[in-house]
C-alpha atoms as a PDB file:
ATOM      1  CA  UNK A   1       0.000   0.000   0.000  1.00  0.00           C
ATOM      2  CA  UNK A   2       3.189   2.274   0.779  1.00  0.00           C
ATOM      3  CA  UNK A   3       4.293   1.539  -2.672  1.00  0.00           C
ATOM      4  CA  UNK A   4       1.135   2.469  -4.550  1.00  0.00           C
ATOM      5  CA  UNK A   5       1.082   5.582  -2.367  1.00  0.00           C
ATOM      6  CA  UNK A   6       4.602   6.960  -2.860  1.00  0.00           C
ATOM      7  CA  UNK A   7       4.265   6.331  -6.829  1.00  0.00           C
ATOM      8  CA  UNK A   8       1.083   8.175  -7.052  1.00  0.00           C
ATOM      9  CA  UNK A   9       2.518  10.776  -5.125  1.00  0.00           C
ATOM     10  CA  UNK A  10       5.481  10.811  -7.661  1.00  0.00           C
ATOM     11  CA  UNK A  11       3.670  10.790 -10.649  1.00  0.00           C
ATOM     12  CA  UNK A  12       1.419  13.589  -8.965  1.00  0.00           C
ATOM     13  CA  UNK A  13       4.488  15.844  -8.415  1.00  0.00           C
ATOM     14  CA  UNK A  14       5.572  18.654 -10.936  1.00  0.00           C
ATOM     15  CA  UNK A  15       9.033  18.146 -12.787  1.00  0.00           C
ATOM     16  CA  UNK A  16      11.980  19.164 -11.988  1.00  0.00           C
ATOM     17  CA  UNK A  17      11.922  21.671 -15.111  1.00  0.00           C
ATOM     18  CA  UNK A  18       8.652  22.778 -14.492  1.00  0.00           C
ATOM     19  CA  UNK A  19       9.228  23.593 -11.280  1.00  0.00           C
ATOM     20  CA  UNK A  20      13.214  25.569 -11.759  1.00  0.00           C
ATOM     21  CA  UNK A  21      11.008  27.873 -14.526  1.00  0.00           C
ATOM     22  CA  UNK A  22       8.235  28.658 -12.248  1.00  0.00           C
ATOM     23  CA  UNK A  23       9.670  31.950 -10.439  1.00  0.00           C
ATOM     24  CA  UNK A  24      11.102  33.397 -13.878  1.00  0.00           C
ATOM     25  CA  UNK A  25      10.154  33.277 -17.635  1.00  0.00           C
ATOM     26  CA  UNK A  26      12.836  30.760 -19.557  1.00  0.00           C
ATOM     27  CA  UNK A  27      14.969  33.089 -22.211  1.00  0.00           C
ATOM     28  CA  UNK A  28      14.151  32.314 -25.556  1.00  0.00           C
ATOM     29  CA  UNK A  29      17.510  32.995 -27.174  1.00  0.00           C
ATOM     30  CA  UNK A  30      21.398  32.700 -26.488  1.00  0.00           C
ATOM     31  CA  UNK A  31      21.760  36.327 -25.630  1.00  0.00           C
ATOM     32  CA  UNK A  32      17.806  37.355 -24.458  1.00  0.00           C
ATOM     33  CA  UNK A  33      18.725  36.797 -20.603  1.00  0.00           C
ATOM     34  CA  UNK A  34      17.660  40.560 -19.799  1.00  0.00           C
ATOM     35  CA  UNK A  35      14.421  40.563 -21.963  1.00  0.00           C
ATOM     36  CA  UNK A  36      13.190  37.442 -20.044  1.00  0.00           C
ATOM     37  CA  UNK A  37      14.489  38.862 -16.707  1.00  0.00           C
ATOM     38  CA  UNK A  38      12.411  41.754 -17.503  1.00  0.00           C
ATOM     39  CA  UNK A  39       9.401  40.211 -18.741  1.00  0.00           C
ATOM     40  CA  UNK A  40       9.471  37.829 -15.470  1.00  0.00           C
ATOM     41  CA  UNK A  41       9.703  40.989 -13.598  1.00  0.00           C
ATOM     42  CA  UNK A  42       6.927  42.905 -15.241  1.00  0.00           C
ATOM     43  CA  UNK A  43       4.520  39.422 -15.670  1.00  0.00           C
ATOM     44  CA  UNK A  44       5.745  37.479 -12.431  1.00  0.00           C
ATOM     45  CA  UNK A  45       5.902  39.910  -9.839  1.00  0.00           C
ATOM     46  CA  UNK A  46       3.978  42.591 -10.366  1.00  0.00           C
ATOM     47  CA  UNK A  47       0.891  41.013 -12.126  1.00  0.00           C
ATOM     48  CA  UNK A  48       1.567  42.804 -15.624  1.00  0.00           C
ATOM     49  CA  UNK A  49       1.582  40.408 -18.767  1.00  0.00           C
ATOM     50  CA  UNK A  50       4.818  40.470 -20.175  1.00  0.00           C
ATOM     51  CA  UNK A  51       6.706  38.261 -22.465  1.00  0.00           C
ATOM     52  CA  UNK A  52      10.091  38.153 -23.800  1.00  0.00           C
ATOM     53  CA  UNK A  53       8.778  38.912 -27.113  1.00  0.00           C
ATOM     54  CA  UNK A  54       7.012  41.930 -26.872  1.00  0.00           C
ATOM     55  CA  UNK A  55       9.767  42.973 -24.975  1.00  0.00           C
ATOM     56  CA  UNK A  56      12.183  42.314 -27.859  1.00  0.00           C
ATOM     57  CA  UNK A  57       9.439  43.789 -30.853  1.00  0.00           C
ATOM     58  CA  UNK A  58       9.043  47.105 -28.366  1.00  0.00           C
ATOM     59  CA  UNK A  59      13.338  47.455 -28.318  1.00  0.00           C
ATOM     60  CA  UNK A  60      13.807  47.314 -32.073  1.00  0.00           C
ATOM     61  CA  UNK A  61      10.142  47.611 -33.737  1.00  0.00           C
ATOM     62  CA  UNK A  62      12.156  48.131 -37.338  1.00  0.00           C
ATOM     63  CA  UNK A  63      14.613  45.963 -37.525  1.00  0.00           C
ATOM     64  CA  UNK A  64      12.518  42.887 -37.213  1.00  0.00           C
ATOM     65  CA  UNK A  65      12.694  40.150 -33.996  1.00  0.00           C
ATOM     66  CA  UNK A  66      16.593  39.060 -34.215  1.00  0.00           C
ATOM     67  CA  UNK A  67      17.960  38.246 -31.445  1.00  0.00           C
ATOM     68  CA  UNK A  68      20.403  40.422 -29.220  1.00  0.00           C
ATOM     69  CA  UNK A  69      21.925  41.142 -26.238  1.00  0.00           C
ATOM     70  CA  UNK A  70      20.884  44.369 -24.308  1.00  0.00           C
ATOM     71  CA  UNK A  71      22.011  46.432 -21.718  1.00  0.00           C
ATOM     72  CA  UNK A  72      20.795  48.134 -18.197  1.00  0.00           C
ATOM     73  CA  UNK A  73      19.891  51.413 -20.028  1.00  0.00           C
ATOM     74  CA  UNK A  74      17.443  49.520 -22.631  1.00  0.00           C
ATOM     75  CA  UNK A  75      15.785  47.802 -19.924  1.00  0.00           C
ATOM     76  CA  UNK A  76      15.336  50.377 -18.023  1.00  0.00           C
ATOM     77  CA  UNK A  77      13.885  52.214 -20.783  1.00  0.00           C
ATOM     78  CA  UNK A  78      11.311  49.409 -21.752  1.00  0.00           C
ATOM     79  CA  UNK A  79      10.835  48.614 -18.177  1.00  0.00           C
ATOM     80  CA  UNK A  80       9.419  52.370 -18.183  1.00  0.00           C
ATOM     81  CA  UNK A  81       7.292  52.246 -21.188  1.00  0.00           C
ATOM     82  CA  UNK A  82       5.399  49.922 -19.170  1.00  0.00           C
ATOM     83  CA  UNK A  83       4.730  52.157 -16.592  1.00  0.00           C
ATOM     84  CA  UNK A  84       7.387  51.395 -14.077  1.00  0.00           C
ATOM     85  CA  UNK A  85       9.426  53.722 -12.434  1.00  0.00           C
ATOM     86  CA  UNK A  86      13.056  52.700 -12.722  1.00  0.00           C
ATOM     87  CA  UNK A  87      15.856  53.310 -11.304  1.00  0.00           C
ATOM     88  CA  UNK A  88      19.313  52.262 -12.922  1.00  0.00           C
ATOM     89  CA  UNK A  89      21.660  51.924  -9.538  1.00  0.00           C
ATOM     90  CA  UNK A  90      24.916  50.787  -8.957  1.00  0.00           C
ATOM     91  CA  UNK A  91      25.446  48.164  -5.464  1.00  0.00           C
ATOM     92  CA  UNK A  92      27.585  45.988  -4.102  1.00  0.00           C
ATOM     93  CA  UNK A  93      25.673  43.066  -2.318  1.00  0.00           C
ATOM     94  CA  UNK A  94      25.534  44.582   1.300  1.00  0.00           C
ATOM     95  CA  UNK A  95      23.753  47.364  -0.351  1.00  0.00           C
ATOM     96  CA  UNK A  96      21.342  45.059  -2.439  1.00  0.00           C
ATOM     97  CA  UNK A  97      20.702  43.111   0.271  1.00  0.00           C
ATOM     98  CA  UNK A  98      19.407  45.916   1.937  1.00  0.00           C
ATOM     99  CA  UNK A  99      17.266  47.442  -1.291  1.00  0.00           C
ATOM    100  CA  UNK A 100      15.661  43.986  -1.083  1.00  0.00           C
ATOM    101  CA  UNK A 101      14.752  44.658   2.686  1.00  0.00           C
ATOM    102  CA  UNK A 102      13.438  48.036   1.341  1.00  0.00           C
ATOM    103  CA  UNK A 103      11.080  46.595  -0.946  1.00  0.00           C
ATOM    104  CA  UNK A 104      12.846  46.735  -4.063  1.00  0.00           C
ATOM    105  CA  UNK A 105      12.406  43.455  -4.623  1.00  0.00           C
ATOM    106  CA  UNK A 106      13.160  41.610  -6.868  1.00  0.00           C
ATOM    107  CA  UNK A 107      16.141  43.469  -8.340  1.00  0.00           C
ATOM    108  CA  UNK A 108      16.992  43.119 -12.011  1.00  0.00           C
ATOM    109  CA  UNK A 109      20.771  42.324 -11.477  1.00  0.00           C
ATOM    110  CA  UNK A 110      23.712  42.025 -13.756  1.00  0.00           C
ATOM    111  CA  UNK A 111      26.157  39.073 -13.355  1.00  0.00           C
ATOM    112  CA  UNK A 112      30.037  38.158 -14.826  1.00  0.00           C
ATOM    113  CA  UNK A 113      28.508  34.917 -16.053  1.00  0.00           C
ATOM    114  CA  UNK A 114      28.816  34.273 -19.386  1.00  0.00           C
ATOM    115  CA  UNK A 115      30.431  37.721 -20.476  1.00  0.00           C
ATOM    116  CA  UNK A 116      27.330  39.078 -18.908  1.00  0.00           C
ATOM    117  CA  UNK A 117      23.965  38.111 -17.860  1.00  0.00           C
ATOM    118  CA  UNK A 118      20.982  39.323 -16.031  1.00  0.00           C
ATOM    119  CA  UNK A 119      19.034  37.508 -13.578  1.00  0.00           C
ATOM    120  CA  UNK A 120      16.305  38.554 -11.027  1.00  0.00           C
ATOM    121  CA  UNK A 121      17.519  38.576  -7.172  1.00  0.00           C
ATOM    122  CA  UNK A 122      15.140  38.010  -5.185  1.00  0.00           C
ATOM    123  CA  UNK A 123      16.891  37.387  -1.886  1.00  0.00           C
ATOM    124  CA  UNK A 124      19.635  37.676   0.298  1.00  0.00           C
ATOM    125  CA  UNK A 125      19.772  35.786   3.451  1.00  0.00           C
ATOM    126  CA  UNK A 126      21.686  34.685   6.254  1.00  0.00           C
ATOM    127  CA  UNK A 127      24.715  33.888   3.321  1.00  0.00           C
ATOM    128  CA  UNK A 128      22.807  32.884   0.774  1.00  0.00           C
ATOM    129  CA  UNK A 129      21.669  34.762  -2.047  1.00  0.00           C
ATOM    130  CA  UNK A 130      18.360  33.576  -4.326  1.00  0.00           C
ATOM    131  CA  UNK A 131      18.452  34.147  -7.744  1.00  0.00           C
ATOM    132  CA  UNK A 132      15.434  33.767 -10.503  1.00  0.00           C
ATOM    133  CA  UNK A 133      17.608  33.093 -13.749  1.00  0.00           C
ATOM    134  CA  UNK A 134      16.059  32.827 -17.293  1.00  0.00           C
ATOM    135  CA  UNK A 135      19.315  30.571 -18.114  1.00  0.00           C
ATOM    136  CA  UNK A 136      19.138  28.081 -15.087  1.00  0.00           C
ATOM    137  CA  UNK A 137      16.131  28.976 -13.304  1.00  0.00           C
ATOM    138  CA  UNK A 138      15.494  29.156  -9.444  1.00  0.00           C
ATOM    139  CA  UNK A 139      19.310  28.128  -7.427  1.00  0.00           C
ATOM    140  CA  UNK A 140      20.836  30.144  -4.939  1.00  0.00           C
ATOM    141  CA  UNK A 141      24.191  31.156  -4.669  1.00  0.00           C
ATOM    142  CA  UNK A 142      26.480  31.692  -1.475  1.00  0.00           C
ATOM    143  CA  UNK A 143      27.029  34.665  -0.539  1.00  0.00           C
ATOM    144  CA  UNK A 144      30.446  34.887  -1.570  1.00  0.00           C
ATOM    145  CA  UNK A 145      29.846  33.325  -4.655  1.00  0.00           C
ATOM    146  CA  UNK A 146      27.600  35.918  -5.519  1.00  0.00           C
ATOM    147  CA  UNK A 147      29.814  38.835  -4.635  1.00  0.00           C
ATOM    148  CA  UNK A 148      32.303  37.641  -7.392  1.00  0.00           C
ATOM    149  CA  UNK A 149      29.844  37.195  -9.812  1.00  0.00           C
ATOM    150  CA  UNK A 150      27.108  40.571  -9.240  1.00  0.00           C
ATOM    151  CA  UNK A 151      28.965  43.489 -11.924  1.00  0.00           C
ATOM    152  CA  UNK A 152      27.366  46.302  -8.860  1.00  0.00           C
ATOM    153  CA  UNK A 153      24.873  46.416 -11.547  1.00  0.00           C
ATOM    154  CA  UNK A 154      20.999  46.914 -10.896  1.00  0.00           C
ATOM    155  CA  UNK A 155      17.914  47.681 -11.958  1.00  0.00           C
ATOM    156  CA  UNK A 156      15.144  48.732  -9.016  1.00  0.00           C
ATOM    157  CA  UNK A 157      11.606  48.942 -10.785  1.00  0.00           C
ATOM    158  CA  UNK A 158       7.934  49.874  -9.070  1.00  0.00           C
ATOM    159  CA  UNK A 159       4.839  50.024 -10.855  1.00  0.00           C
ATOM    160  CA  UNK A 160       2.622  52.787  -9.653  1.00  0.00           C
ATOM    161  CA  UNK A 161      -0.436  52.205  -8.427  1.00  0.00           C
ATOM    162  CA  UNK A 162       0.589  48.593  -8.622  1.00  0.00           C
ATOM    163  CA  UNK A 163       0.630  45.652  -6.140  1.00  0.00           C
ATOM    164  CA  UNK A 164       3.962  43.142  -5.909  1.00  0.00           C
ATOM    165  CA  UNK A 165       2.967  40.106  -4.655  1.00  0.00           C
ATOM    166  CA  UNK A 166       4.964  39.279  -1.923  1.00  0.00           C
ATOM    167  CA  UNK A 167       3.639  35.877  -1.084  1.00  0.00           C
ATOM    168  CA  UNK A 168       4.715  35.204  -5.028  1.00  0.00           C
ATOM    169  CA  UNK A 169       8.428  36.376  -3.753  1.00  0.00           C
ATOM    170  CA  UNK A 170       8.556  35.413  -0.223  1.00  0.00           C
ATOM    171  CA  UNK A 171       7.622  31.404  -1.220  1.00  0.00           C
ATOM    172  CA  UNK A 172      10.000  31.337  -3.865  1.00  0.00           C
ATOM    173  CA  UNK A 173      12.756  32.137  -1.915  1.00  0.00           C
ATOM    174  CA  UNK A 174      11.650  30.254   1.050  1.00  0.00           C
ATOM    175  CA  UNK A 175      11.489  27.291  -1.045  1.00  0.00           C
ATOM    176  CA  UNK A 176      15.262  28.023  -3.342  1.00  0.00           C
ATOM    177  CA  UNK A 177      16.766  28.037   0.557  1.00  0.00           C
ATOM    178  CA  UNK A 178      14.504  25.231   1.922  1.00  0.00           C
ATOM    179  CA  UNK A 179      15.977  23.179  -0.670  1.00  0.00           C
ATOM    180  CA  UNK A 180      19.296  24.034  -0.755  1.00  0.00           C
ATOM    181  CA  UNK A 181      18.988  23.357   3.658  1.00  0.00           C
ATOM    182  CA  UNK A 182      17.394  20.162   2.926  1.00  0.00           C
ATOM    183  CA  UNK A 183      19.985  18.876   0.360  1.00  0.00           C
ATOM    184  CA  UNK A 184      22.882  19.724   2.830  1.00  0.00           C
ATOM    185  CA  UNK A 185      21.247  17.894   5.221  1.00  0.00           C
ATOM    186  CA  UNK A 186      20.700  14.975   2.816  1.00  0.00           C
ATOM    187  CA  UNK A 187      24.516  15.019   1.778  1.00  0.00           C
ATOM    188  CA  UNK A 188      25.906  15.434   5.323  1.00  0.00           C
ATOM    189  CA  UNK A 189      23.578  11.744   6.523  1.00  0.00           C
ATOM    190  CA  UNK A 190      24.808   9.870   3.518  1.00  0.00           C
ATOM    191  CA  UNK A 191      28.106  10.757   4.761  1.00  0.00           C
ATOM    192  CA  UNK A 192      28.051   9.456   8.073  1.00  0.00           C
END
């Protein structure tokens, strides 16, 4: 009876990919990391549908939808054609950490990965910081990890009149550090 119980409860359970994707928008191309940051932003976060492709037609409405990389300035700017107010800022983590406490949350950050990336921060606690990334999806980072990866780098957006749900952002990083608690745990008994 165990059996039949545990396999319905597996089969039940969301994948793994389904479930990395769920706090940010997967990029669509090699180099659209900051249009699906964005997008997850604008659609995740704040309630206002957003996807990486009308992000991408509103950036370069002539030349067609290719594909390419953009910087803080261009998402700031599209950011604010959708009615945020943005502010293009530059951090280092203690001073993130503390937007986030401030309720500039999630920041639109800019990372070394890659030559450059963007990825959504959504927390950073007690040495751990969470990250929603359109290349790799929901993982956290250590602390120190993440201070030699952020560029200082940021994007702090609110919508006017709008309404971030919290309970959205507070669950998702709850969950990125319950895991990452749980796995230690997991590794550290299969040690002993």
């Amino acid at each position: 009876m165990e059996a039949l119980l545990l396999a319905w409860m597996i089969r039940a359970a969301a994948g793994r990919e389904t479930l990395r994707f769920e706090a940010v928008h997967e990029q669509e191309g090699d180099r659209s990391c900051g249009l699906a940051a964005a997008a997850s932003l604008a659609d995740l976060y704040w309630g206002l549908p957003c996807r990486e492709a009308d992000l991408r037609a509103a950036l370069a409405p002539g030349e067609g939808r290719e594909e390419r990389a953009t910087d803080l300035g261009e998402l700031a700017a599209l950011l604010a054609r959708l009615g945020f107010e943005v502010r293009a800022v530059r951090l280092d983590p203690d001073s993130a950490a503390e937007a986030l406490r401030r309720g500039y949350s999630p920041l639109l950050v800019h990372l070394r990965d890659d030559g450059g990336h963007f990825a959504l921060l959504l927390s950073m606690d007690r040495g751990t910081a969470v990250l929603a990334d359109p290349a790799r999806g929901l993982f956290t980072l250590a602390e120190r990890e993440f201070r030699s990866s952020f560029t200082g780098g940021a994007l702090a957006a609110v919508l006017p009149g709008g309404r971030l749900d919290r309970e959205r952002l507070e669950l998702r990083s709850a969950g990125a550090q319950g895991i990452r608690s749980f796995l230690s745990a997991l590794a550290a008994e299969a040690v002993r």
